[in-house]
C-alpha atoms as a PDB file:
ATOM      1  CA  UNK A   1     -26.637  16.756  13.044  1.00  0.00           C
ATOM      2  CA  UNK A   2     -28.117  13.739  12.277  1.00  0.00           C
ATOM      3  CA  UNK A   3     -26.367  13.299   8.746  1.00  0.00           C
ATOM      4  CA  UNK A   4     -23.200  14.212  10.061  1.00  0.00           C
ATOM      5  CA  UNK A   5     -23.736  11.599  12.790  1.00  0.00           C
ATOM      6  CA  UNK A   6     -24.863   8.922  10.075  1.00  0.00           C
ATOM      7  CA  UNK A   7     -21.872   9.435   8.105  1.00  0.00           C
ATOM      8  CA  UNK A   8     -19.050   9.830  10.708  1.00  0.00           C
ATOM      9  CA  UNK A   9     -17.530   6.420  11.973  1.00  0.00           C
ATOM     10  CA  UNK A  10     -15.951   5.832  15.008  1.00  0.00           C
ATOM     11  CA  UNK A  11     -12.660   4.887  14.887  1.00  0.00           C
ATOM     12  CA  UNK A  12     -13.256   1.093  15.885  1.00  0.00           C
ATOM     13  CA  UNK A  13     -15.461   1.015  12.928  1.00  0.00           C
ATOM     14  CA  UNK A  14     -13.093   2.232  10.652  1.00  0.00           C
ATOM     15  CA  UNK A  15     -10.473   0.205  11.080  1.00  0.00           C
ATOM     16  CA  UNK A  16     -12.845  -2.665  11.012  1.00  0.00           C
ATOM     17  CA  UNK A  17     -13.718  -1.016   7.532  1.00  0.00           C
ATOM     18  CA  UNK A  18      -9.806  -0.983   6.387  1.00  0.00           C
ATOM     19  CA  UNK A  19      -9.193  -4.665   7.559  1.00  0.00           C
ATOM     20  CA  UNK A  20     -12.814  -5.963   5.616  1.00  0.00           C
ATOM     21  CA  UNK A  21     -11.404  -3.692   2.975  1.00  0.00           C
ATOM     22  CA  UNK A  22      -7.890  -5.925   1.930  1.00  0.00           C
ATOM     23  CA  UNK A  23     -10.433  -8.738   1.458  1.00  0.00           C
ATOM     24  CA  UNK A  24     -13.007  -7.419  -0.181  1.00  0.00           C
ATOM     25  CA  UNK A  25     -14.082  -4.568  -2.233  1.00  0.00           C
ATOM     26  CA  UNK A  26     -16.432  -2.191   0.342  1.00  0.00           C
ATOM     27  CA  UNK A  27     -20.156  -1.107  -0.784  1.00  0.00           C
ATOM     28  CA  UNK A  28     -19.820   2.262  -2.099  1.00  0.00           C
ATOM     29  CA  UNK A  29     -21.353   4.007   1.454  1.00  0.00           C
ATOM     30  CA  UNK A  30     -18.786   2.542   3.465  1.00  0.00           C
ATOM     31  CA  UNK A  31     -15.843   3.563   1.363  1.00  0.00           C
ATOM     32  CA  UNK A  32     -17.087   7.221   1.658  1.00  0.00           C
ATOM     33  CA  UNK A  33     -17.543   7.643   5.522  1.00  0.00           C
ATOM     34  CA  UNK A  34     -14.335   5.475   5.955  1.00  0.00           C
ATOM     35  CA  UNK A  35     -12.501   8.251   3.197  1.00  0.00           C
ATOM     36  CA  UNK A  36     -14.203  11.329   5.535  1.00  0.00           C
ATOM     37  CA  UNK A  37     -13.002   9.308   8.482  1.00  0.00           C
ATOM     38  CA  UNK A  38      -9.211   9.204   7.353  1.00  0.00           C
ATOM     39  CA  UNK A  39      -9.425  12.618   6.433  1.00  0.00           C
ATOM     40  CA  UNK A  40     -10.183  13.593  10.357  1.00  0.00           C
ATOM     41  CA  UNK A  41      -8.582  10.889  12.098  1.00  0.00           C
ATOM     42  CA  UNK A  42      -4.625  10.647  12.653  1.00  0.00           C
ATOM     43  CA  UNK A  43      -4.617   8.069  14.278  1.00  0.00           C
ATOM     44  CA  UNK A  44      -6.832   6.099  11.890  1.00  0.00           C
ATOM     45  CA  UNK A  45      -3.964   7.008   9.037  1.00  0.00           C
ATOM     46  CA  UNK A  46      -1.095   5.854  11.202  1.00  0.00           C
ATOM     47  CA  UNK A  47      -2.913   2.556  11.788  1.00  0.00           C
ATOM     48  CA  UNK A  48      -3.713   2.431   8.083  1.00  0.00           C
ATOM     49  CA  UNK A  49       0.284   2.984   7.574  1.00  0.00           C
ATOM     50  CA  UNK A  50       1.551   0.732   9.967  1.00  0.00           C
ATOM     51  CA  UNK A  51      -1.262  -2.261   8.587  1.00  0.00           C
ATOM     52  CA  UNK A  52       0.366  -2.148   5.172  1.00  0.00           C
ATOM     53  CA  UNK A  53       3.424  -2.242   6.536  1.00  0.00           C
ATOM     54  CA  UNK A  54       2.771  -5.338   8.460  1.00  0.00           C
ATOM     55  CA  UNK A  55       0.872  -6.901   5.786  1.00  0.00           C
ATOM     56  CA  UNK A  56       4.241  -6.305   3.298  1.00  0.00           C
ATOM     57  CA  UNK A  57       6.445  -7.812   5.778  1.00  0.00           C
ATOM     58  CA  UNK A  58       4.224 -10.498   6.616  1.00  0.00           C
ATOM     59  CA  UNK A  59       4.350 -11.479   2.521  1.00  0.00           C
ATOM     60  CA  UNK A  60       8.430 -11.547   2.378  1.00  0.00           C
ATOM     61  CA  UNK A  61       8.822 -13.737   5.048  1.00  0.00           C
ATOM     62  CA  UNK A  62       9.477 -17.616   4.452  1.00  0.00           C
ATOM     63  CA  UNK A  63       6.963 -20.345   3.856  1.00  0.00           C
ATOM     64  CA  UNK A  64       8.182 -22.731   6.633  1.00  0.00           C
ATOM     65  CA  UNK A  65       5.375 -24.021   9.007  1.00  0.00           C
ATOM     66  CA  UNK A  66       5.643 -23.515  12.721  1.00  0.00           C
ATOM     67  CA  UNK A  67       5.605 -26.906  14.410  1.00  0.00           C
ATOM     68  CA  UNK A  68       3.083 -26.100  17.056  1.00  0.00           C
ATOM     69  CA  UNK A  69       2.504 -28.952  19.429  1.00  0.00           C
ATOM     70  CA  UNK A  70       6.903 -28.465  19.742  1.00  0.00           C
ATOM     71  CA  UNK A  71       6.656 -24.876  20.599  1.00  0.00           C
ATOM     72  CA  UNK A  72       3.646 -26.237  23.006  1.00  0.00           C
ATOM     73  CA  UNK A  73       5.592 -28.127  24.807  1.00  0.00           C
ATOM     74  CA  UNK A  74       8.489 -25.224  24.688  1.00  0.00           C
ATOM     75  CA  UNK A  75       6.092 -23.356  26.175  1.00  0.00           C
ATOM     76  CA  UNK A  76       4.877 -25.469  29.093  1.00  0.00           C
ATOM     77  CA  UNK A  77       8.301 -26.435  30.196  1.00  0.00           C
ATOM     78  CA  UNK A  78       9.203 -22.758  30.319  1.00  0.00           C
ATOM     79  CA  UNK A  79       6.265 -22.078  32.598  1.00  0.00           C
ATOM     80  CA  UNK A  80       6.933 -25.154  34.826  1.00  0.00           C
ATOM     81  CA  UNK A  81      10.138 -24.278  34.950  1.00  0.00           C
ATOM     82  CA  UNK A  82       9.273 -20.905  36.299  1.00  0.00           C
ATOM     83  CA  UNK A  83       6.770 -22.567  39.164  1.00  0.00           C
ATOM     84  CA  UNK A  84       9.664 -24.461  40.543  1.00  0.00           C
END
């Protein structure tokens, strides 16, 4: 039990493992239990899934910066307004 315990990821570990993953290559241990750990998991996959389709999306859309201290201030009169 105790190899199948050292090799078996939970699932918060694994998709730590597939986020480290798109930004850099994974030692050779960790790319196995994370590969036995998609092969179990379904819900693991789906979140694998819906991360590239997220990350796909996030690369189409424009190159326009978000001007934050206006949507600050967007934000702050939008909760004063709701005190009132």
């Amino acid at each position: 039990m105790g190899l199948l315990n050292t090799l078996m990821l939970s699932c918060r570990k694994a998709t730590e493992l597939m986020e480290r993953s798109t930004m850099q290559p994974l030692p050779m241990g960790d790319r196995m239990r994370l590969w036995m750990h998609r092969r179990a998991c379904d819900g693991c996959r789906a979140f694998e899934k819906q991360n590239a389709a997220m990350d796909q999306l996030l690369e189409k859309r424009p190159e326009r910066a978000v001007d934050a201290r206006a949507l600050e201030g967007r934000i702050l009169q939008a909760l004063e307004r709701d005190e009132e």
